[in-house]
Protein backbone atom coordinates (compact mmCIF):
# COMPACT_ATOMS: atom_id res chain seq x y z
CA UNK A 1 0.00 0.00 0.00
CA UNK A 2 2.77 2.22 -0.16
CA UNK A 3 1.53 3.74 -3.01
CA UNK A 4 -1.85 4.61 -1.74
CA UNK A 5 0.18 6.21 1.48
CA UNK A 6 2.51 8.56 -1.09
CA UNK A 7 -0.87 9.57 -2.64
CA UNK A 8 -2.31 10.56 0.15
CA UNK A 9 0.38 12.77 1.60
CA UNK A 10 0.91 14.31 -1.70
CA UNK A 11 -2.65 15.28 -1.64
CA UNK A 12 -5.67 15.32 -4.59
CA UNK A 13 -4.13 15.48 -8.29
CA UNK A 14 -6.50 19.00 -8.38
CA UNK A 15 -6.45 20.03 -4.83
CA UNK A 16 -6.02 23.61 -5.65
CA UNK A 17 -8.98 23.78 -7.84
CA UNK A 18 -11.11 22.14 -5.09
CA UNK A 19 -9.78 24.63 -2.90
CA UNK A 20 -11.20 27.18 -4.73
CA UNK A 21 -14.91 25.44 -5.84
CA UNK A 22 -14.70 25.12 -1.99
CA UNK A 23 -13.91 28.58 -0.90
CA UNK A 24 -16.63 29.82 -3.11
CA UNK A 25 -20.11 28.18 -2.40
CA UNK A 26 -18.87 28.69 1.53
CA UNK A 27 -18.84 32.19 1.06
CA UNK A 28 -21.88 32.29 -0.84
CA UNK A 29 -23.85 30.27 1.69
CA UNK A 30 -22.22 32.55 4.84
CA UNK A 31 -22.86 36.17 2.45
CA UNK A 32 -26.68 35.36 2.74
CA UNK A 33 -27.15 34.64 6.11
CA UNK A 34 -25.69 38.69 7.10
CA UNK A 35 -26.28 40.39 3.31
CA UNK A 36 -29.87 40.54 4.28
CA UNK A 37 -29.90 43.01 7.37
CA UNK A 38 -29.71 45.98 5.52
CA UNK A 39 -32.69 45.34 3.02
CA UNK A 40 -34.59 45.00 5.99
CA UNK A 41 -36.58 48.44 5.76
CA UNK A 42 -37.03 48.19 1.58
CA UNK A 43 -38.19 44.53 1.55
CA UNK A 44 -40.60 46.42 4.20
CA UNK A 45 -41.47 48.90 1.68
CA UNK A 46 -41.83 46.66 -1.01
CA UNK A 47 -44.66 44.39 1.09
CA UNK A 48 -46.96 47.58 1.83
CA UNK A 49 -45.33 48.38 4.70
CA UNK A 50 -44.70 45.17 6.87
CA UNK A 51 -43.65 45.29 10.28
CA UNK A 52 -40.87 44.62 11.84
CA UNK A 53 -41.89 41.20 13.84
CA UNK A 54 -42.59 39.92 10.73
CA UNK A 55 -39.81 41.17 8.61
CA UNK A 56 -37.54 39.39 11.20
CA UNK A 57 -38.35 36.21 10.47
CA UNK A 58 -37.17 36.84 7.12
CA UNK A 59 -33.49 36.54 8.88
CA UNK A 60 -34.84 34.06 11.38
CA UNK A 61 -35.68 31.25 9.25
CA UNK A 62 -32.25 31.16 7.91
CA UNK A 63 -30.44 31.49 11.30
CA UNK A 64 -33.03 28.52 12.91
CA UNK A 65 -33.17 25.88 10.39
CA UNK A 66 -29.45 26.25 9.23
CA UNK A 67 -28.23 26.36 12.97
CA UNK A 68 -30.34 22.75 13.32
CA UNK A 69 -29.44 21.28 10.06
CA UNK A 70 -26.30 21.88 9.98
CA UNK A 71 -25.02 18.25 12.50
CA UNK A 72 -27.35 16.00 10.74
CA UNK A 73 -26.59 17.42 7.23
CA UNK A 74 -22.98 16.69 7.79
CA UNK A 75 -23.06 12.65 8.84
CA UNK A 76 -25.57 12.43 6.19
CA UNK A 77 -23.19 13.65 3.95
CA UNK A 78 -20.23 11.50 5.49
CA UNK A 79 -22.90 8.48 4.72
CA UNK A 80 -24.12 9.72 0.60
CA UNK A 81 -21.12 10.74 -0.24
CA UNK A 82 -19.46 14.50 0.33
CA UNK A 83 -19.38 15.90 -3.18
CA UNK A 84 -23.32 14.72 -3.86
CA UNK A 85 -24.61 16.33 -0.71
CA UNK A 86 -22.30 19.32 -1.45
CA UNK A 87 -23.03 19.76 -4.91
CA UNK A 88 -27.05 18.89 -3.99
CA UNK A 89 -27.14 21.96 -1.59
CA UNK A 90 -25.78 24.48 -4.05
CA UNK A 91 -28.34 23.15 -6.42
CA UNK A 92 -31.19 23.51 -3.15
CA UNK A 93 -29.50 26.91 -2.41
CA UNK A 94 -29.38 28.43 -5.82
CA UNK A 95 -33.14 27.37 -6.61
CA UNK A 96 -33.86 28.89 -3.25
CA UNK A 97 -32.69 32.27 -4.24
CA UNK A 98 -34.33 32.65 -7.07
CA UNK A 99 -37.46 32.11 -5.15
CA UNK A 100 -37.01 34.68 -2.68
CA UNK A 101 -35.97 37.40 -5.34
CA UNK A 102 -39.17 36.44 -7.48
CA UNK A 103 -40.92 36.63 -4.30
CA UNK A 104 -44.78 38.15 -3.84
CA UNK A 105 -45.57 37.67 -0.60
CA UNK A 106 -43.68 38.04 2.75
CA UNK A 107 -44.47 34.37 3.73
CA UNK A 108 -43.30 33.33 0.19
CA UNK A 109 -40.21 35.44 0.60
CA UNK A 110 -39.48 33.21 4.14
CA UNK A 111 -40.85 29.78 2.80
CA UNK A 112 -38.00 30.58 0.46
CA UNK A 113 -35.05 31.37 2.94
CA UNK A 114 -35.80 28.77 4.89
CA UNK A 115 -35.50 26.61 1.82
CA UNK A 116 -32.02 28.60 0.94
CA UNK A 117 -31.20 27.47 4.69
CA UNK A 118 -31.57 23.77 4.01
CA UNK A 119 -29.01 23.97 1.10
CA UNK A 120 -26.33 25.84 3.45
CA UNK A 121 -26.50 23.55 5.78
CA UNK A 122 -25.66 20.68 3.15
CA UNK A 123 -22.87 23.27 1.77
CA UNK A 124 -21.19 24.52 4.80
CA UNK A 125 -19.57 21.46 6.85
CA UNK A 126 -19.35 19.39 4.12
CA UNK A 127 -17.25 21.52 2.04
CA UNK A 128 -14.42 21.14 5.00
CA UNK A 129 -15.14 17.73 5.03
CA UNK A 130 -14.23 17.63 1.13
CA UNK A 131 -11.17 20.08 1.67
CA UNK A 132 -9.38 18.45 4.25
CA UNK A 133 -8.60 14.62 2.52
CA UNK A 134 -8.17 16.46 -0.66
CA UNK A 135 -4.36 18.18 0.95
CA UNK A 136 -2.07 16.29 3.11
CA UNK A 137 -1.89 17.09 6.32
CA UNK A 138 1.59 19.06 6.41
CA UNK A 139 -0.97 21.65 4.52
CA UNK A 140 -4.59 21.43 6.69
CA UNK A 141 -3.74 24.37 8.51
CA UNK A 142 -3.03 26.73 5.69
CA UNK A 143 -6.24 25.19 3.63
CA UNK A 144 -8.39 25.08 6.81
CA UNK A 145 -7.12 28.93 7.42
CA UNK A 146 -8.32 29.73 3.72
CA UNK A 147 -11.39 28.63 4.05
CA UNK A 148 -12.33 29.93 7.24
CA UNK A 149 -10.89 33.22 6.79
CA UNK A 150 -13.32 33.31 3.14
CA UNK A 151 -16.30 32.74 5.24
CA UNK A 152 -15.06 35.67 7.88
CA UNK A 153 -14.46 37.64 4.55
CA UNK A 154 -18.16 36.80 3.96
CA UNK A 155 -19.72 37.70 7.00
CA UNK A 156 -18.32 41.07 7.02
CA UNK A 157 -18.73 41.74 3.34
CA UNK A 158 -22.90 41.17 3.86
CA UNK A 159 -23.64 44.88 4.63
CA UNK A 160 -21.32 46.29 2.30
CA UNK A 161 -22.38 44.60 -0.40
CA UNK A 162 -26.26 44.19 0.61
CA UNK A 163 -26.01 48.28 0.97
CA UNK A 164 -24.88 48.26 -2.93
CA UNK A 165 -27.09 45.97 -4.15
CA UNK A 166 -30.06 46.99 -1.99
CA UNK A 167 -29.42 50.81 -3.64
CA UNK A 168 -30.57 48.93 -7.14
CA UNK A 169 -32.93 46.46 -5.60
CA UNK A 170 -33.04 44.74 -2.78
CA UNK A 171 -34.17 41.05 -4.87
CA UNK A 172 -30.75 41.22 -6.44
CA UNK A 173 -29.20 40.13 -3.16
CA UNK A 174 -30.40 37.15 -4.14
CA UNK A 175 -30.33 36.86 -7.23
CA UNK A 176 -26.12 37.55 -7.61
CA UNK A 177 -26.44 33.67 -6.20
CA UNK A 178 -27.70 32.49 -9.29
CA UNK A 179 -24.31 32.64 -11.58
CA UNK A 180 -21.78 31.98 -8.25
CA UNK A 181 -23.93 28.58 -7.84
CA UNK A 182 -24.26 27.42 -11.71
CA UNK A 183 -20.74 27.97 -11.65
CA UNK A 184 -19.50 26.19 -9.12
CA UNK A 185 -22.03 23.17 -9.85
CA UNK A 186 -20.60 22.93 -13.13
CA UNK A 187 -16.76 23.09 -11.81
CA UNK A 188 -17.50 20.99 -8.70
CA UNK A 189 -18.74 18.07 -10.95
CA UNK A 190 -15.35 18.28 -12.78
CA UNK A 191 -12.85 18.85 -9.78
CA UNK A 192 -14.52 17.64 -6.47
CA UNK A 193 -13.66 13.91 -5.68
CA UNK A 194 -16.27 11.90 -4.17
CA UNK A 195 -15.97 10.00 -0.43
CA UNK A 196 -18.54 8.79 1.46
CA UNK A 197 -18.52 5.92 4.34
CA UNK A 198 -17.22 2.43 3.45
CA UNK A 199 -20.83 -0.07 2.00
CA UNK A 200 -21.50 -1.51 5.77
CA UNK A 201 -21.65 1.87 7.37
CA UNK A 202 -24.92 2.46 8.88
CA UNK A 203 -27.14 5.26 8.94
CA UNK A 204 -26.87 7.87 12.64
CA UNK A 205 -28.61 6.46 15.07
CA UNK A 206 -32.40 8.23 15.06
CA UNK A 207 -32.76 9.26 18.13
CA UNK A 208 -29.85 11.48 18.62
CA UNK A 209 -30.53 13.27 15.41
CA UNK A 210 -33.83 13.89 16.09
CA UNK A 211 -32.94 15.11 19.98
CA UNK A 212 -30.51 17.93 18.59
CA UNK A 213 -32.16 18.57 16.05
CA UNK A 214 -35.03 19.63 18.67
CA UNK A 215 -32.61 21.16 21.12
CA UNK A 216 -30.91 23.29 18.43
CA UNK A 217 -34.44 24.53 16.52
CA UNK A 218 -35.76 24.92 20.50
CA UNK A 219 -32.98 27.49 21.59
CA UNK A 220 -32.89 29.66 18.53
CA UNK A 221 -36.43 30.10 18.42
CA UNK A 222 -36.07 30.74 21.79
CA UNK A 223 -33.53 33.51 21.58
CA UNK A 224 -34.84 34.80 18.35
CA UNK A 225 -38.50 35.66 19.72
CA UNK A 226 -37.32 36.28 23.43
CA UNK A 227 -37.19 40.14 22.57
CA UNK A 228 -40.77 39.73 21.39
CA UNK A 229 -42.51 37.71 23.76
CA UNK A 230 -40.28 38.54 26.74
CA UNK A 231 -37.48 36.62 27.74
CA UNK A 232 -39.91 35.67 31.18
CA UNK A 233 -42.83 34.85 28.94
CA UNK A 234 -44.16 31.12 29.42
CA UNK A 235 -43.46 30.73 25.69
CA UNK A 236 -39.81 31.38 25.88
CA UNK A 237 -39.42 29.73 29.04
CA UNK A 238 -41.29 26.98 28.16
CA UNK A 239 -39.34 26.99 25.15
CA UNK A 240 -35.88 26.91 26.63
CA UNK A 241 -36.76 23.91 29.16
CA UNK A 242 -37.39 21.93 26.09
CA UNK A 243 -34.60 23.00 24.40
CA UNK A 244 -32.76 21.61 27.88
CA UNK A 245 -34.25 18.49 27.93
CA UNK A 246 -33.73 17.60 24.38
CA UNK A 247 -29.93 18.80 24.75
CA UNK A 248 -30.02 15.95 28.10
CA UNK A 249 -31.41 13.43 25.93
CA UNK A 250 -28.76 14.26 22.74
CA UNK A 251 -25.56 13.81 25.70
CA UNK A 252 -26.97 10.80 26.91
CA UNK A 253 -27.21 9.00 23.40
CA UNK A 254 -23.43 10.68 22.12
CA UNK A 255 -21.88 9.14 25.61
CA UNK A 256 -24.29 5.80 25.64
CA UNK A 257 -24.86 4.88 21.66
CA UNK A 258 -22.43 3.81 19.11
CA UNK A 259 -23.77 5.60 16.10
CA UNK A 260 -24.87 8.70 18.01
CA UNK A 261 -24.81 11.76 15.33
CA UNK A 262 -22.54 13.59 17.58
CA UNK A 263 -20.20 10.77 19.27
CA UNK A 264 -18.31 11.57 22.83
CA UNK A 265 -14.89 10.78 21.16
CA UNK A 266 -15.08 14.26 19.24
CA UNK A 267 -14.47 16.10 22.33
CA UNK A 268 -12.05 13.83 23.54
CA UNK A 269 -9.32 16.42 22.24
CA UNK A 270 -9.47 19.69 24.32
CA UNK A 271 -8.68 22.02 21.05
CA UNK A 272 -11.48 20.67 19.52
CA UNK A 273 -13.50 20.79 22.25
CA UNK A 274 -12.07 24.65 23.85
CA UNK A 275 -12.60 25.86 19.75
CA UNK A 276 -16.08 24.95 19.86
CA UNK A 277 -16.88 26.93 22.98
CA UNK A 278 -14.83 30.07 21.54
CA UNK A 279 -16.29 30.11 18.41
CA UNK A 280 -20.11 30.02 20.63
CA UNK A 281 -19.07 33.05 22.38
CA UNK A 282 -17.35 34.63 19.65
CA UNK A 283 -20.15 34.80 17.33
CA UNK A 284 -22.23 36.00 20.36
CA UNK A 285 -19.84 39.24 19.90
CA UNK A 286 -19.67 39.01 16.21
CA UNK A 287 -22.77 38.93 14.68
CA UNK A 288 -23.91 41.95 17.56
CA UNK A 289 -21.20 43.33 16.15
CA UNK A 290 -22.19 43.18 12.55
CA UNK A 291 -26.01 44.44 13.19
CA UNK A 292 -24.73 47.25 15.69
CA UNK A 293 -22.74 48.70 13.24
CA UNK A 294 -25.84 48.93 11.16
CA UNK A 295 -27.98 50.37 13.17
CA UNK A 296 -25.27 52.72 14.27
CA UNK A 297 -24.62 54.35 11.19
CA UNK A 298 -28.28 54.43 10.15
CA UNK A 299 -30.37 54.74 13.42
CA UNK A 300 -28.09 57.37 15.35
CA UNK A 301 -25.66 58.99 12.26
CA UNK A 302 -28.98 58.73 10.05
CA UNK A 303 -26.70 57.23 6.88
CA UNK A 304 -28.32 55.45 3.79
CA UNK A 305 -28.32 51.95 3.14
CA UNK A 306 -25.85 52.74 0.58
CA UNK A 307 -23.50 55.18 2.49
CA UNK A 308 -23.60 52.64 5.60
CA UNK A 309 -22.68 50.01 3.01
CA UNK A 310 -19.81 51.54 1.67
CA UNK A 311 -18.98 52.78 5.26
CA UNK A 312 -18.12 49.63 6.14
CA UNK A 313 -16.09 48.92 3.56
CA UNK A 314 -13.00 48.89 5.59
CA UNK A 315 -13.54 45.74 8.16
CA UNK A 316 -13.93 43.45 5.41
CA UNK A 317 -11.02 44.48 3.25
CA UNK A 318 -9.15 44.70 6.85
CA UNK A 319 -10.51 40.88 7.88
CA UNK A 320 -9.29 39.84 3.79
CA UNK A 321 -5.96 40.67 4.43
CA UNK A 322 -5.69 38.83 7.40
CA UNK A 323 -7.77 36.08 6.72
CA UNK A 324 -5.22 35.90 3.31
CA UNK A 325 -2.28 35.25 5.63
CA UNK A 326 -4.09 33.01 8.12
CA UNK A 327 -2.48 30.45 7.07
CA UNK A 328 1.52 31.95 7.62
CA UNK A 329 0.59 33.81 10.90
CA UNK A 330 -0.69 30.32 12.20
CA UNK A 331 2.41 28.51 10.73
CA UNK A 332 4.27 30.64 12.44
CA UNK A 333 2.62 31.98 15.91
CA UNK A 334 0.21 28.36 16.02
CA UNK A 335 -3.10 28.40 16.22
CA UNK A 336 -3.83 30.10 20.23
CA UNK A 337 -1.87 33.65 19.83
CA UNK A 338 -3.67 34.69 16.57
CA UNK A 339 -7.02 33.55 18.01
CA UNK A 340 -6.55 34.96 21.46
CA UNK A 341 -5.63 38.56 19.72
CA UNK A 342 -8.44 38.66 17.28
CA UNK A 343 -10.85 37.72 20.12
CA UNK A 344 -9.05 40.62 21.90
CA UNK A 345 -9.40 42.23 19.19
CA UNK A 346 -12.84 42.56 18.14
CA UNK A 347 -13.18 43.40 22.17
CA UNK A 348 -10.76 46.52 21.35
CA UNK A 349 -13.18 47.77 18.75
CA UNK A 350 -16.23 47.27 20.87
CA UNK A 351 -14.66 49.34 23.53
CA UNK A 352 -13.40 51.82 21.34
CA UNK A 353 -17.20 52.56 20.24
CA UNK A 354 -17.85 52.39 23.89
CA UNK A 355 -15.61 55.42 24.78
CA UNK A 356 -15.42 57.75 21.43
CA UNK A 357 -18.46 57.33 19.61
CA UNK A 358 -20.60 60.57 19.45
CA UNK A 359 -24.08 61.03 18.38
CA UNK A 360 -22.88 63.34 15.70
CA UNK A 361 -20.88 61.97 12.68
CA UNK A 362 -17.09 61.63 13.22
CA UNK A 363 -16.30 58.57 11.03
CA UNK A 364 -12.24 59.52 10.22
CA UNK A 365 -11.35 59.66 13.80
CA UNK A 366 -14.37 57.97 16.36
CA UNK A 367 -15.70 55.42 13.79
CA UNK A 368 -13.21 54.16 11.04
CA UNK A 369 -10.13 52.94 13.50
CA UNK A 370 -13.13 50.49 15.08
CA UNK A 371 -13.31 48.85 12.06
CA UNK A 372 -9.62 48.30 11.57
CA UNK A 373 -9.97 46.63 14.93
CA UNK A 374 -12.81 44.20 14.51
CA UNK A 375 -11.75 43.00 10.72
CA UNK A 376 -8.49 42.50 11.97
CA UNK A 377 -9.83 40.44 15.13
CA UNK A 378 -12.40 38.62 12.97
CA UNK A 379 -9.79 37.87 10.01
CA UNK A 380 -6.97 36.69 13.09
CA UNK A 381 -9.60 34.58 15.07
CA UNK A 382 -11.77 32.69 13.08
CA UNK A 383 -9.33 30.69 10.82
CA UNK A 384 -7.59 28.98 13.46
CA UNK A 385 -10.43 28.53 15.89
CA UNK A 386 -12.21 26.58 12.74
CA UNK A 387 -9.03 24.93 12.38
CA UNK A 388 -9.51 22.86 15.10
CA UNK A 389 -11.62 20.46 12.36
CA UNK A 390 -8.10 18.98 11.40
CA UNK A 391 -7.36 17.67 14.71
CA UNK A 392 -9.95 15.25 14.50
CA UNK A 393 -9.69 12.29 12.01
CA UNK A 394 -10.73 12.80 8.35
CA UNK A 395 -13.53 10.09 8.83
CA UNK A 396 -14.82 13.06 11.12
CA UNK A 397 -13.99 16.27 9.74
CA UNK A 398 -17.27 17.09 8.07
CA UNK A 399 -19.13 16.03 11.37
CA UNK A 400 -16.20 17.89 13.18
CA UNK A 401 -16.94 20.85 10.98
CA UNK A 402 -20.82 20.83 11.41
CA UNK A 403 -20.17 21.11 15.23
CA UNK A 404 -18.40 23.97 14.85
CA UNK A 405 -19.84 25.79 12.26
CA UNK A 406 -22.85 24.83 14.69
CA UNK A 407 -21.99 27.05 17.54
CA UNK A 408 -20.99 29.74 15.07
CA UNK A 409 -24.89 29.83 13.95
CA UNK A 410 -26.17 29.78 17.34
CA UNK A 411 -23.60 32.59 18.56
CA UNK A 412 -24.86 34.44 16.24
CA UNK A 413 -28.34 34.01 16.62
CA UNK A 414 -27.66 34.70 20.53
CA UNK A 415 -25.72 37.96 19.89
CA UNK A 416 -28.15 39.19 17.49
CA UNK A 417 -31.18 38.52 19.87
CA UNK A 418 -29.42 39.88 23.25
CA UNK A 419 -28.50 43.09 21.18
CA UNK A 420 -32.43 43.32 19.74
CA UNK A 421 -33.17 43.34 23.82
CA UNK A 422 -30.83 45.59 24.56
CA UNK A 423 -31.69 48.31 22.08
CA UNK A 424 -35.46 47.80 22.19
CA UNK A 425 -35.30 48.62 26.23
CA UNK A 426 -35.95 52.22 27.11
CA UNK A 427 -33.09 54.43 27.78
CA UNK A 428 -32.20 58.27 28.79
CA UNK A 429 -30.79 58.77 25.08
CA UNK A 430 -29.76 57.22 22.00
CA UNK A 431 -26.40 56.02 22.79
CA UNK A 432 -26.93 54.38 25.99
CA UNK A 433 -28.68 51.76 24.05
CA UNK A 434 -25.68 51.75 21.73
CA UNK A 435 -23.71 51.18 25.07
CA UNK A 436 -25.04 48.33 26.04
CA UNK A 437 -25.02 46.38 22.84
CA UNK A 438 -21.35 47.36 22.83
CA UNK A 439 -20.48 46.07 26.23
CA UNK A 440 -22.31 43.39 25.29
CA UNK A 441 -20.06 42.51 21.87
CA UNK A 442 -16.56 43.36 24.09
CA UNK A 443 -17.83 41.05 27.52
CA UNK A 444 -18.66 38.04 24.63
CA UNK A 445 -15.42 38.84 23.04
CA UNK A 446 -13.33 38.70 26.06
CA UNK A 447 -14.84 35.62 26.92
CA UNK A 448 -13.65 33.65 23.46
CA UNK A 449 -10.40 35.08 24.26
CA UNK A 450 -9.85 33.42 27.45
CA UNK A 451 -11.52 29.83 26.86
CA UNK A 452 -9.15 29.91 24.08
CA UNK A 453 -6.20 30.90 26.28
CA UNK A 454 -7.35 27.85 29.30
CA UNK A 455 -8.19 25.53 26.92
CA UNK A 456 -4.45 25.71 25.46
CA UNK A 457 -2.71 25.79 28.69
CA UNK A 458 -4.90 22.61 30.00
CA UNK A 459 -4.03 20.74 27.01
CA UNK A 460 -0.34 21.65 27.93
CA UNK A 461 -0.34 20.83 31.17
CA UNK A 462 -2.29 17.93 30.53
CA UNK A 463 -0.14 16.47 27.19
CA UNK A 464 -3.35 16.31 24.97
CA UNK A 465 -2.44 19.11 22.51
CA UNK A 466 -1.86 16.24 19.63
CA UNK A 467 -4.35 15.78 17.13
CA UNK A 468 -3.87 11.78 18.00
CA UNK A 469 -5.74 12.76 21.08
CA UNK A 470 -9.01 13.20 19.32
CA UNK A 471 -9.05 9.89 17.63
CA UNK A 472 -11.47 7.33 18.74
CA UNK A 473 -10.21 3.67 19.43
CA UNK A 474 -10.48 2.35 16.63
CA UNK A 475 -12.81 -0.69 17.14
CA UNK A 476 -15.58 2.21 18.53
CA UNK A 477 -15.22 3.92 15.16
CA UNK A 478 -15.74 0.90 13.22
CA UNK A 479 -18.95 0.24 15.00
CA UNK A 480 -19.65 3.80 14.47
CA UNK A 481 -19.51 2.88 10.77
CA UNK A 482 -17.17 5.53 9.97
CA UNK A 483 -14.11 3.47 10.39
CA UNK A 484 -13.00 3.62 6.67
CA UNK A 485 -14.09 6.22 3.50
CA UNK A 486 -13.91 5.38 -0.33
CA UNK A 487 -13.72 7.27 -3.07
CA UNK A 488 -14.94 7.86 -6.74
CA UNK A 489 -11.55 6.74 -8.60
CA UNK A 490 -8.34 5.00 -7.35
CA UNK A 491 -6.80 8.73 -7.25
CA UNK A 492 -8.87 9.81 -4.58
CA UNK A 493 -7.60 8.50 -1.28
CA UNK A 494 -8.79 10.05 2.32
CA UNK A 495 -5.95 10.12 4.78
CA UNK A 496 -6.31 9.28 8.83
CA UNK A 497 -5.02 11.21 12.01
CA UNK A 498 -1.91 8.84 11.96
CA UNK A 499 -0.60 8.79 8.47
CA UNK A 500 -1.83 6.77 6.83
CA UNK A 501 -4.68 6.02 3.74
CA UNK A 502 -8.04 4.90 3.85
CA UNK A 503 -8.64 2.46 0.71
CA UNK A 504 -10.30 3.94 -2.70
CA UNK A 505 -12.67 1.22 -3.72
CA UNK A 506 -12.90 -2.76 -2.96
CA UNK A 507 -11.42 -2.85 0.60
CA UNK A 508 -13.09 -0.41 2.03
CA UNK A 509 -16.19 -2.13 2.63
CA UNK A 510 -14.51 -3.56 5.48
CA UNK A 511 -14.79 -0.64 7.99
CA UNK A 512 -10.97 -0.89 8.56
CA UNK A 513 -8.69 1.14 7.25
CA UNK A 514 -6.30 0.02 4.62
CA UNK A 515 -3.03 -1.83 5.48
CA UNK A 516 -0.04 1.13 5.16
């Protein structure tokens, strides 16, 4: 087999080209779920004056069903094979768009994102899941680093670019999804190599899936509408103890069942485990920070949709330049020091709002340097926290990846909801409110930083900083029915946490991984 092993640490034939198919639907499924924000008050306009609890589920549809798809979406993948479930969603998500730009209705126009939510969650964790066998591991961390620092690229570039688009028509923020996803459908099916779990793999186990799936879709409802039915209200509350019980039943089966959907062994590895926490409280900060800059510049400052747009022009093209070099500053620093200062970051910016914003425009000298700060802290953090994929084995990085990309989406959706509180409460003038929702990004901030900074120096103290640490025994992983991968042609090898190759085609309906 020591030809299968060269192959796989030399990597896929057309890695770099799968790289970039890979880079691209990622950042068109992350540009939707922020580009929509600032159409907000036109798509209001445009339905005779809709109000705002019902414009908001426009953006909560997409935040709840991708945040509880995303898990299931990703073993499902691991179990169809990665490039049809990829390649499936952009098909889901394109289609999707269309609808909601043709859109008549209000409900249509949410039926629709709901619908574009389904095909990001097939997109999003598998497309890691694809990227990682297709590089050897020498290169993960520079790939992983792209990728992540494209989708950090995205989420900042949604209000610039919505405010452009919005200025001609607010349905062409979804229709610019149309070419990026016939493209990349007709590149993936020429580039993307196909694995999927070995013949005698078995489905997740039911239970499980359908216990997160209820925990996740609980809590984001739950924070969503807890700024309009009050966060004491026996809706919410009775909302969240569901949400709690569900989340009881989901640890039980990962710690107790074989073929849970998200197995104990996963957070075995403290990285892994410490990144998925960070990443939680970091989008808490994040996308708060996102809307609050909004708001900011239109609510108190009293800018267009355009001229807020192009206002924030500055954090994105700060977070690309970063998120560009992810890949050398983590070579070269590791993966804790860039994430801890971009967490500290983004907490810089906050506070710098906090302190010199004034209620009167100043956006040279009290509003631009803020937005150095947070796209440098969101172009430094994110790649390395989402890094934290590769330390698992390949078998797992797409259910690895849905994890994480998991507590990104329900960050968010906490962030955004806290800040709708915190702005919606009365206050003695306009930027208290503003205030708050800063604190509120710099405390969540703060917060990444340090779980990132424990979680590293446990792992040191305790030895379990290798990625070997993450690895199930193998006989659990065979019963998981993950234990081996194959792939479309002989070519197209997946690699394991220890070196070696999985086998392309006949052996691998074993569940063991190819002799080395």
């Amino acid at each position: 087999m020591a030809t299968e092993a060269t192959r796989s640490e030399a990597g896929h034939p057309r890695r770099w080209p799968v790289l970039a198919v890979l880079a691209a639907v990622a950042f068109m499924a992350q540009l939707d779920l922020f580009i929509v924000n600032i159409a907000v008050p036109a798509m209001s306009r445009s339905f005779g004056g809709a109000g705002l609890s019902g414009l908001s589920w426009v953006l909560n549809a997409y935040a709840i069903v991708f945040a509880a798809l995303l898990v299931p979406a990703g073993r499902l993948a691991d179990h169809y094979g990665r490039r049809l479930f990829l390649l499936s969603g952009v098909v889901v998500f394109t289609l999707a768009s269309v609808l909601c730009a043709l859109a008549p209705t209000l409900p249509v126009l949410v039926g629709g994102r709901a619908v574009q939510a389904v095909g990001a969650a097939m997109i999003v964790p598998t497309s890691l899941g694809l990227l990682l066998p297709s590089f050897p591991p020498r290169q993960h961390t520079l790939v992983v680093g792209v990728w992540a620092g494209v989708a950090a690229v995205a989420a900042s570039s949604g209000p610039p670019v919505g405010g452009v688009l919005v200025a001609v028509d607010w349905r062409w923020i979804f229709l610019v999804n149309v070419p990026i996803g016939v493209v990349t459908v007709v590149a993936g099916l020429r580039v993307l190599p196909e694995i999927r779990a070995g013949r005698g793999a078995r489905l997740p186990d039911a239970v499980s899936t359908v216990s997160l799936l209820a925990a996740v879709t609980l809590l984001v409802l739950a924070t969503v509408q807890g700024p309009a039915w009050g966060w004491g209200s026996a809706g919410v509350v009775g909302l969240l103890a569901a949400a709690a019980l569900a989340t009881v039943v989901t640890v039980r089966r990962s710690l107790r069942h074989p073929r849970a959907l998200v197995e104990a062994s996963l957070f075995r590895g403290r990285e892994f485990t410490g990144a998925s926490v960070a990443l939680l409280l970091f989008f808490v900060a994040f996308g708060a920070w996102l809307l609050i800059t909004v708001l900011f510049l239109q609510d108190v400052w009293h800018y267009s949709a355009l001229r807020a747009g192009v206002a924030i022009v500055p954090g994105p093209l700060t977070s690309a330049a970063f998120a560009v070099n992810s890949g050398r500053i983590t070579g070269r620093f590791g993966r804790v020091l860039p994430a801890a200062t971009g967490t500290a970051l983004l907490a810089l910016a906050a506070v710098f709002w906090l302190v010199l914003a004034p209620a009167h425009p100043a956006y040279a000298t009290h509003f631009l340097p803020g937005l150095f700060l947070g796209g440098a802290g969101a172009g430094l953090a994110q790649a390395p926290m989402f890094a934290a994929a590769g330390t698992l084995p390949p078998d797992r990085a797409t259910t690895g990846s849905a994890v994480l990309n998991m507590s990104r989406q329900v960050g968010s959706a906490i962030g955004v909801a806290v800040l709708v509180a915190l702005l919606a409460a009365p206050q003695p003038h306009a930027l208290a409110a503003f205030h708050r929702g800063w604190a509120l990004v710099a405390g969540a901030a703060l917060g990444a930083a340090l779980v990132v900074t424990v979680t590293h120096r446990a792992a040191a103290r305790r030895g379990t900083r290798e990625p070997s640490a993450a690895v199930a025994p193998e006989p659990e992983r065979a019963a998981a029915g993950g234990g081996a991968y194959e792939s479309g042609t002989a070519r197209d090898v997946d690699t394991y946490a220890r070196g070696g190759a999985y086998e392309s085609g006949t052996a691998c309906g074993s569940g063991a991984p190819a002799a080395r």
